[in-house]
Protein backbone atom coordinates (compact mmCIF):
# COMPACT_ATOMS: atom_id res chain seq x y z
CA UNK A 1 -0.72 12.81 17.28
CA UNK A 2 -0.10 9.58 18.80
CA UNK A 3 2.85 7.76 16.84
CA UNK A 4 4.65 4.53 18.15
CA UNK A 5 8.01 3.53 16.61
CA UNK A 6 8.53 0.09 15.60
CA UNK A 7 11.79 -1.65 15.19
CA UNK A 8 11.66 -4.61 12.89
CA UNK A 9 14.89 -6.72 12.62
CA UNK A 10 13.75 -10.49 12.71
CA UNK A 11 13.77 -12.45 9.53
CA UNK A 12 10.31 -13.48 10.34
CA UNK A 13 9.23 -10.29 10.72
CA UNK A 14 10.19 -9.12 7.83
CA UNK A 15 8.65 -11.48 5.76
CA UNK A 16 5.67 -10.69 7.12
CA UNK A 17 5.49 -6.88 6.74
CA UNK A 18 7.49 -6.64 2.80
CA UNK A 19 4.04 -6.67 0.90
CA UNK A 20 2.90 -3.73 2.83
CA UNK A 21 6.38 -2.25 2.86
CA UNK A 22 6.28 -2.40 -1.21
CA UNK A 23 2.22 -0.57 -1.26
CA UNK A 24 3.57 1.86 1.09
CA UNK A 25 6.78 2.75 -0.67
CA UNK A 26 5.21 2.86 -4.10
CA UNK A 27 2.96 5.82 -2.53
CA UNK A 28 5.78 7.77 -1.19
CA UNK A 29 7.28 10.12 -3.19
CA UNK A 30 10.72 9.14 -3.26
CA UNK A 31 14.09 10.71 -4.85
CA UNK A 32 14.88 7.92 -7.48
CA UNK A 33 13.07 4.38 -7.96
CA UNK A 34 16.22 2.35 -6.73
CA UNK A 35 15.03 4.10 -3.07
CA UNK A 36 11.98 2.16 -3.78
CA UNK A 37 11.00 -0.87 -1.30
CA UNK A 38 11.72 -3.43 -4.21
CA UNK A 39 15.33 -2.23 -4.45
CA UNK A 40 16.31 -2.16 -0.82
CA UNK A 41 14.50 -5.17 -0.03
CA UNK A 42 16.20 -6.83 -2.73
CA UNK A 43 19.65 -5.29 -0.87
CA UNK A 44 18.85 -6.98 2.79
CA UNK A 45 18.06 -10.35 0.78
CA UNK A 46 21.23 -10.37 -1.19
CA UNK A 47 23.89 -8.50 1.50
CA UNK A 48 23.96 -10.60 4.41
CA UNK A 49 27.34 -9.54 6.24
CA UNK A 50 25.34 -6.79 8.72
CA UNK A 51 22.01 -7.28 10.76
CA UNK A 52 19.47 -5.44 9.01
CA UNK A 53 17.31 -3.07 11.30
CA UNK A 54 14.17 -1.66 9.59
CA UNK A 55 12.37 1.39 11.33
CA UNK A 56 8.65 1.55 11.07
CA UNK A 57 6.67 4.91 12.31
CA UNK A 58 2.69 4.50 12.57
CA UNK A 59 0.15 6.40 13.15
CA UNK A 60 -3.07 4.75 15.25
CA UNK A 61 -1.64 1.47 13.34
CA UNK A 62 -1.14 2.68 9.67
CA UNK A 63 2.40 2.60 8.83
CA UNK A 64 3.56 6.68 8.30
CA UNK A 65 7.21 6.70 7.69
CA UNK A 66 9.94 3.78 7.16
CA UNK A 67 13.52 3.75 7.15
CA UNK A 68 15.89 0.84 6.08
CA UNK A 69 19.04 0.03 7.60
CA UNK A 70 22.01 -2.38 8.93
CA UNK A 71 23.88 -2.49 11.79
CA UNK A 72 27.62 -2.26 11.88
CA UNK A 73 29.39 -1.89 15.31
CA UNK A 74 27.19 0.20 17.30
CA UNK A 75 26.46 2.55 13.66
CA UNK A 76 23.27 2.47 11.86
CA UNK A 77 23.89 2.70 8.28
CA UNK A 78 20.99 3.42 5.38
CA UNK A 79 20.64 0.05 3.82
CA UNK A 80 22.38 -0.15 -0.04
CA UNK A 81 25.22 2.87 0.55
CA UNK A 82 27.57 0.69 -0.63
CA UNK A 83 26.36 -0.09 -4.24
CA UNK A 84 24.08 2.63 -4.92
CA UNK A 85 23.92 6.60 -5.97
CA UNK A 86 22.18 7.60 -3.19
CA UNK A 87 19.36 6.74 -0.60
CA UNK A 88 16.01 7.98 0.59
CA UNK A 89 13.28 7.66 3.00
CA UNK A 90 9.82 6.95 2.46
CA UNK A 91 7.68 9.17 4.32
CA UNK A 92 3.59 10.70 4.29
CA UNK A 93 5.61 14.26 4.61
CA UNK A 94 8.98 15.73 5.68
CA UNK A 95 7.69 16.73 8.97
CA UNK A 96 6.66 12.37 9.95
CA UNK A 97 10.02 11.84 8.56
CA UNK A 98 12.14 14.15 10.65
CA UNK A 99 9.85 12.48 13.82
CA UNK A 100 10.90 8.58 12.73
CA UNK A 101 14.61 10.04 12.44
CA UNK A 102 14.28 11.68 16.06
CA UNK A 103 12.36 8.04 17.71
CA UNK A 104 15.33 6.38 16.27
CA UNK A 105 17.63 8.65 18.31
CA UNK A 106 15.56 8.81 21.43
CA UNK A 107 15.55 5.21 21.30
CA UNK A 108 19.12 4.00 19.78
CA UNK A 109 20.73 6.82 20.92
CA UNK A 110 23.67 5.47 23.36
CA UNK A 111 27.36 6.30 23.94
CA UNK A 112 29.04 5.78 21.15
CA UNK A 113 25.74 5.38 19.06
CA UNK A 114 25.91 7.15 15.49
CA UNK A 115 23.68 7.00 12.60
CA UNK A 116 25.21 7.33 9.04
CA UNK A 117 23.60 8.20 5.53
CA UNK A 118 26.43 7.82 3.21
CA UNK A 119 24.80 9.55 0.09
CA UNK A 120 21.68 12.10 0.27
CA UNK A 121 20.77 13.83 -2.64
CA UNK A 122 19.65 17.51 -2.13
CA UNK A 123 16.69 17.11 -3.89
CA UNK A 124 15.15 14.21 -1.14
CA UNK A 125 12.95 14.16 1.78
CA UNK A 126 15.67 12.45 3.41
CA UNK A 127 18.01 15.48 3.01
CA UNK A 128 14.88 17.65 3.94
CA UNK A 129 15.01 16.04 7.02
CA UNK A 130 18.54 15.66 7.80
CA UNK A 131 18.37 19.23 7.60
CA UNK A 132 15.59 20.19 9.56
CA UNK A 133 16.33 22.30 12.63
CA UNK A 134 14.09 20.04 14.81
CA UNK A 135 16.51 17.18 14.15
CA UNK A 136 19.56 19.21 15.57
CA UNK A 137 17.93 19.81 19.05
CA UNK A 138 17.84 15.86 19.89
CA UNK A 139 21.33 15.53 17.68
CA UNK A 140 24.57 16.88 16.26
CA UNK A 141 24.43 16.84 12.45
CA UNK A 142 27.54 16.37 10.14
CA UNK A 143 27.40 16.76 6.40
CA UNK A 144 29.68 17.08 3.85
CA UNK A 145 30.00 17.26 -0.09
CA UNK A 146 30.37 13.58 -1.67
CA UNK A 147 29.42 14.53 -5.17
CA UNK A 148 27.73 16.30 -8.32
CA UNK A 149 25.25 14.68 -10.38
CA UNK A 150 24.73 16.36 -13.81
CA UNK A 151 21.02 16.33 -15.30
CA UNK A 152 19.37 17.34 -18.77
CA UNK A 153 15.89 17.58 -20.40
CA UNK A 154 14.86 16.64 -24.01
CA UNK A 155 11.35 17.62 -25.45
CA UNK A 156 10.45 14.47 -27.64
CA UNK A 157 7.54 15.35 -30.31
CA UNK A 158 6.63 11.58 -30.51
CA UNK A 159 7.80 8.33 -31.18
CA UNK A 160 10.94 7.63 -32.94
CA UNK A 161 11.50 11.80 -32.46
CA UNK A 162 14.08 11.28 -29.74
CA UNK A 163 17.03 12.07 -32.11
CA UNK A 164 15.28 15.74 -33.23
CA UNK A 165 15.90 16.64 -29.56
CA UNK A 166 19.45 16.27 -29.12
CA UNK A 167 21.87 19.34 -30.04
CA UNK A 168 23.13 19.51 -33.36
CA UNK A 169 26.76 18.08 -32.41
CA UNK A 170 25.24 15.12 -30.65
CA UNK A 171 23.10 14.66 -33.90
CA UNK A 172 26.40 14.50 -35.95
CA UNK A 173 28.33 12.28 -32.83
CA UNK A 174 25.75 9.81 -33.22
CA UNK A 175 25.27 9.43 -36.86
CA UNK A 176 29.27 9.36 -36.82
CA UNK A 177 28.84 6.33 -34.44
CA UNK A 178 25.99 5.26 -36.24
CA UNK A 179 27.54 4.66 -39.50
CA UNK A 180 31.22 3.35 -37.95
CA UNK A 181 29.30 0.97 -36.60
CA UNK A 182 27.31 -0.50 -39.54
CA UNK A 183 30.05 -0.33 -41.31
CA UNK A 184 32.28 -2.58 -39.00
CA UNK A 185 28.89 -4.88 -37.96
CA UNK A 186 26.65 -4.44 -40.45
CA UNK A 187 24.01 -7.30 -38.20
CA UNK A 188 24.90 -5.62 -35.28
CA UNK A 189 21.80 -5.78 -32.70
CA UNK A 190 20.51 -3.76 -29.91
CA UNK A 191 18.55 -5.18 -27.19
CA UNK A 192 16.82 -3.05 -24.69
CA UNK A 193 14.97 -5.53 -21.65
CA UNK A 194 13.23 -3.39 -18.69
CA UNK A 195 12.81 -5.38 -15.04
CA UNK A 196 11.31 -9.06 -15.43
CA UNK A 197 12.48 -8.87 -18.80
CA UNK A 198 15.85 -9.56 -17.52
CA UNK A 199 17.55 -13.11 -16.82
CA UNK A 200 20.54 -14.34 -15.32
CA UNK A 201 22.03 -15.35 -18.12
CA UNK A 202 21.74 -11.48 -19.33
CA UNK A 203 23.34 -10.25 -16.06
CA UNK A 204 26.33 -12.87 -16.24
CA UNK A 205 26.87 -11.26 -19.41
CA UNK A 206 27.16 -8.37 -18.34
CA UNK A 207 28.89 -8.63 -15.37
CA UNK A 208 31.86 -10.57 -17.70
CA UNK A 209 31.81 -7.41 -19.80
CA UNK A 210 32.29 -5.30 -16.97
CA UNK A 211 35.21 -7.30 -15.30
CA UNK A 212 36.90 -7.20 -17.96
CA UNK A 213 36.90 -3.70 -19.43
CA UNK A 214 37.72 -2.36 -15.75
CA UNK A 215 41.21 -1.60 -16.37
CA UNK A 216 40.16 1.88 -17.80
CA UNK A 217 38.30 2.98 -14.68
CA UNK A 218 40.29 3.03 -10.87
CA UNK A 219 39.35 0.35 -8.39
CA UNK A 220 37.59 -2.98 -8.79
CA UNK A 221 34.97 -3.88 -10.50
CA UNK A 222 31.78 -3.43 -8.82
CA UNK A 223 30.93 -6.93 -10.29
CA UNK A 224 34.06 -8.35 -8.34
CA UNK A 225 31.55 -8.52 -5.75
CA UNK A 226 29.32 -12.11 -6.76
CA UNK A 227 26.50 -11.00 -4.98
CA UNK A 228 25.86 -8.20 -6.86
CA UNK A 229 24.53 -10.26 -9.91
CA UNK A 230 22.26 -11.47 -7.25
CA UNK A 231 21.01 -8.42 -6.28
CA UNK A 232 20.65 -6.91 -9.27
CA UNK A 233 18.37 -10.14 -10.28
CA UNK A 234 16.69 -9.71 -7.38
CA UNK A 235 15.26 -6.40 -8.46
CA UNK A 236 13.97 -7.91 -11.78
CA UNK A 237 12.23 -10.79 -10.29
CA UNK A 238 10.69 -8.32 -8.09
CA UNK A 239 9.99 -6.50 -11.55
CA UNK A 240 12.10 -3.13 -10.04
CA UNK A 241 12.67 -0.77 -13.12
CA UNK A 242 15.85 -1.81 -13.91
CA UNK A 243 16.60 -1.45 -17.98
CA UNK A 244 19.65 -3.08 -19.66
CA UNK A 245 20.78 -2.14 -22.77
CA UNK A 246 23.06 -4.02 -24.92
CA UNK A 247 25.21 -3.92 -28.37
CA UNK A 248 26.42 -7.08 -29.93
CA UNK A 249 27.75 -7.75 -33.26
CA UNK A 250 24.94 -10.23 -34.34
CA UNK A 251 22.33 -11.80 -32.90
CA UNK A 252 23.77 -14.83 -30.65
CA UNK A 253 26.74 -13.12 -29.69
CA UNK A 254 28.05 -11.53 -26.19
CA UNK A 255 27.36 -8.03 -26.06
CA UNK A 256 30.36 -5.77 -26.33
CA UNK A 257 28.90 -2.49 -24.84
CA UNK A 258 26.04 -2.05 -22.01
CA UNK A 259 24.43 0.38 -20.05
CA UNK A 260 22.34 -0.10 -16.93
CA UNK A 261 20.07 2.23 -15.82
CA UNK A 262 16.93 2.65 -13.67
CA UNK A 263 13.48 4.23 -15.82
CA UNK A 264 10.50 4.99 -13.82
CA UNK A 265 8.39 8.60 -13.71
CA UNK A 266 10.09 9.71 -17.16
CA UNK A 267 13.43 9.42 -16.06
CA UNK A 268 16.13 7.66 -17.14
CA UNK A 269 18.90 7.45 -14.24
CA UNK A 270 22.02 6.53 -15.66
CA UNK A 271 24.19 3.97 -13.49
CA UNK A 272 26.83 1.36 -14.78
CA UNK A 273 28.07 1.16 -18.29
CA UNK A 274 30.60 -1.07 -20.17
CA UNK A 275 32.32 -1.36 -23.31
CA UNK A 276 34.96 -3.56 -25.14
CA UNK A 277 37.71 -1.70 -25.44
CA UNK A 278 39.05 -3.07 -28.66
CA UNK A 279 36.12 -1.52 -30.38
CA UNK A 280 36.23 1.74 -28.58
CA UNK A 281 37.53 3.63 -32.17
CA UNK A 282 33.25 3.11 -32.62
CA UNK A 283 32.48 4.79 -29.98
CA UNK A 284 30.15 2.16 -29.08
CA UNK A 285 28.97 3.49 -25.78
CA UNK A 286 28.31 6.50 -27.24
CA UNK A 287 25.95 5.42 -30.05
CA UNK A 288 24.19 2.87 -27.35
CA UNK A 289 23.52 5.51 -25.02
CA UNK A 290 21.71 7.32 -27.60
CA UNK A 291 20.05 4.36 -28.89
CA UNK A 292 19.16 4.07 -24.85
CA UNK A 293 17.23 7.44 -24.31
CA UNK A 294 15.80 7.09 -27.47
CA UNK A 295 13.88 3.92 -26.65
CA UNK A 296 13.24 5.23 -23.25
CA UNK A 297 11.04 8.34 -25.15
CA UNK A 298 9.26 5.80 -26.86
CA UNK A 299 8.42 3.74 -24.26
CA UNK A 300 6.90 7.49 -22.85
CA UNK A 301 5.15 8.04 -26.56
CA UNK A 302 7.13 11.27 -26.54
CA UNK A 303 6.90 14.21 -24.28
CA UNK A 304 9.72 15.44 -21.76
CA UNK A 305 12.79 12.78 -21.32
CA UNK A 306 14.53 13.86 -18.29
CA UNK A 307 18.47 11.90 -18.27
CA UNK A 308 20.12 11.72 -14.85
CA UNK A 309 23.59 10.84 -15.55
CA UNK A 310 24.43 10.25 -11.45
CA UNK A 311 27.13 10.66 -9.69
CA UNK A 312 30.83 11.04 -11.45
CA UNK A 313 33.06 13.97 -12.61
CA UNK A 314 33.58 11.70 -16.05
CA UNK A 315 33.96 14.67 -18.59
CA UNK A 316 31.62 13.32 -21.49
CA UNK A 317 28.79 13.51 -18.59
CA UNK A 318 29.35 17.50 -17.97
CA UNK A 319 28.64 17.44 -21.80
CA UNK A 320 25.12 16.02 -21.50
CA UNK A 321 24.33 18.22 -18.82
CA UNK A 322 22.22 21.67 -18.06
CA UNK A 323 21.66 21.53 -14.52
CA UNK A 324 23.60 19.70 -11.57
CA UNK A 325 22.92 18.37 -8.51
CA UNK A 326 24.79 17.61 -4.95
CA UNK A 327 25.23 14.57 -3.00
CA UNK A 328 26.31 14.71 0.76
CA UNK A 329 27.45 12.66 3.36
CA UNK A 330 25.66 12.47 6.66
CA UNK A 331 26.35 11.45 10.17
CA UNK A 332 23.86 12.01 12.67
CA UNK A 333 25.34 11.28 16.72
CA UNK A 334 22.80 11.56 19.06
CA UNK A 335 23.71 14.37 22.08
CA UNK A 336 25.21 12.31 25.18
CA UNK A 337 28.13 13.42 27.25
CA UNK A 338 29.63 10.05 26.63
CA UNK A 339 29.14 10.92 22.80
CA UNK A 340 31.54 13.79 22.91
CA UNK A 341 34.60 12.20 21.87
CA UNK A 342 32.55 11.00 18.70
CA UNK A 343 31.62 14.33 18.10
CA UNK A 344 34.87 15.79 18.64
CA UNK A 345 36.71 13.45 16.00
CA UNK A 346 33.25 13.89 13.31
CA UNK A 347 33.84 17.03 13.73
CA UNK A 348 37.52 17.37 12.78
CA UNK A 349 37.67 15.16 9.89
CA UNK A 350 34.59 16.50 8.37
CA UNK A 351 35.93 19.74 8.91
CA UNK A 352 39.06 19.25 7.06
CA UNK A 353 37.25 16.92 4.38
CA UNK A 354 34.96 20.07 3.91
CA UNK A 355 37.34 22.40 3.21
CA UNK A 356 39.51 19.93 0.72
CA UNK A 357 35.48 19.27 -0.95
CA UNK A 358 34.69 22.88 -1.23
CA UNK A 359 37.76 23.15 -3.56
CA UNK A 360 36.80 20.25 -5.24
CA UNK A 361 33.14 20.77 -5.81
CA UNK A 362 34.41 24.40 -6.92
CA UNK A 363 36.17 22.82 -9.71
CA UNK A 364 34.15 20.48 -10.77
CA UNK A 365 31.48 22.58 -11.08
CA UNK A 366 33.42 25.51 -13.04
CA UNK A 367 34.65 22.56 -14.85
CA UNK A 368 31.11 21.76 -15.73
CA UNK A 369 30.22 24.97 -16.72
CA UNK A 370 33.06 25.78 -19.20
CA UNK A 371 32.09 22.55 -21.11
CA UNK A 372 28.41 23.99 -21.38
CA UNK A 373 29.80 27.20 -22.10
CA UNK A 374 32.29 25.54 -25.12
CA UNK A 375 28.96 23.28 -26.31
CA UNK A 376 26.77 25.71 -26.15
CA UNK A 377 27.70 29.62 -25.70
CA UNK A 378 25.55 31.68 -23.37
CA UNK A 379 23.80 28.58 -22.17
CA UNK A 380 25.46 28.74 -18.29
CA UNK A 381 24.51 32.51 -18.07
């Protein structure tokens, strides 16, 4: 097969190729829809610290396999590792994506030259192809653990079901929360707005929210960052799946609890969430979570509800879960004899940082299983 690689990292040429980016992604099957074209597009508009560097593979013209990414220093980076879960690449099949990976190589591929995918879930054709055996004859691959992501199922028998589907002690949690709340609000509102449903003024409200209620959670806010509004209302006026959820006391008033998420293919991805903590004796992100996944099954008219909580090792997400997933760092240095000293150090500090994340995965993971085991006895086995 003939295949030419294309390297696309003019402003003008971009423009010019996103509508067929956006057809071609939407046909790929890809790991989560914030991998979609409308998501990372949305990233190189909004982040405009590195040169982006997009990677087209065609076949006798038609576009085959593309790759997003930035350049920092003389690394190539997936574009949006810095603000999202994890990244993927869109790709006819694993075996055209493990060729655009190896053009890249052949053609980046100086001294000093490294490529870097920050987080790859295991269940991707990226990860497929990071860990093809084809890739490690043209390069040394790294990897390491980053993180678990725990998932769960609900059968829904209809609309307005959801809440028959959840174990019997989430049942009681919620209509715990349930009533607290009414009782303290008794107009309280929930608002649930899915992609160009969403405004700024919704996002600034959120972002406030989130600011402020950080003091729980270690680090910064990831709305301490301005842009990130931006990006995020990039996505909706591209009309990306993004679904806000939000609790306020009455109509009119600022929300004081809100989950964001991604819904697309009868998933609901789980991703930033926010509450006021001088109402947390409600348990207000508990009962809008609930609410959340309930109006997702509607929006499906019932059937199978899948709820991907992400990445985190936050205890009340091990509850929700039944199955886990991993996330892993990558670094991919093409084989040069001036890329030895790279390798060397890549390979020491991933070494070590594999051994401390094999203990730590460990115990997350028998962490997660002795809450299932506590929720629900004999479930783990």
């Amino acid at each position: 097969m003939a295949y030419e690689l294309h390297r696309v990292d003019h402003s003008d040429q971009i423009a010019k190729r996103r509508d067929e980016w956006l057809q071609f992604s939407r046909r790929c099957p890809v790991a989560a829809p914030f991998c979609r074209g409308d998501v990372w597009l949305s990233w190189l508009d909004t982040f405009l610290e590195f040169p982006p560097v997009v990677y087209e593979l065609r076949e006798d013209g038609d576009l085959v396999a593309l790759l997003p990414m930035y350049l920092d220093g003389q690394t190539l980076h997936v574009v949006s590792d810095r603000h999202l879960d994890y990244q993927d690449i869109a790709a006819v099949s694993t075996d055209v994506a493990v060729t655009l990976i190896s053009a890249i190589i052949e053609r980046e591929g100086g001294e000093g030259m490294a490529l870097s995918f920050a987080k790859v879930a295991e269940h991707s054709r990226l990860h497929a192809a990071l860990v093809d055996e084809r890739l490690s004859q043209v390069a040394s691959v790294r990897s390491r653990f980053w993180s678990v992501c725990p998932a769960t199922e609900f059968e829904v028998k209809g609309p307005g079901k959801f809440i028959e589907a959840l174990r019997s002690r989430q049942r009681k949690d919620y209509k715990a929360a349930r009533r607290k709340m009414s009782e303290a609000f008794s107009e309280h509102v929930i608002e649930h707005r899915l992609g160009s449903e969403i405004d700024l003024r919704l996002l600034e409200e959120i972002a406030h929210l989130h600011r402020s209620n950080q003091y729980r959670k270690k680090g910064k806010s990831i709305f301490a960052d301005l842009d990130f509004v931006v990006f995020l209302q990039q996505q909706a006026n591209r009309d990306a799946p993004l679904l806000i959820s939000t609790l306020r006391e009455r109509p009119g008033t600022e929300p004081f609890a809100f989950h964001l998420g991604y819904f697309s293919g009868g998933t609901y991805y789980y991703y930033l969430t926010a509450y006021d903590g001088e109402n947390s004796e409600l348990s207000p992100g508990r009962y809008l979570l609930i609410e959340t996944l309930s109006n997702c099954a509607d929006r499906m008219g019932g059937g199978r509800l899948r709820f991907d909580l992400l990445s985190g090792e936050e205890a009340y997400k091990s509850r929700w879960a039944k199955t886990f997933y991993e996330v892993s760092r990558f670094r991919v240095i093409p084989k040069r004899l001036g890329n030895l000293p790279l390798l060397a150090a890549y390979s020491t500090v991933y070494g070590l940082k594999g051994v401390k994340n094999r203990w730590r995965e460990r115990f997350v993971n028998n962490e997660c299983l002795s809450r299932l085991e506590h929720e629900c006895p004999g479930l783990s086995s």
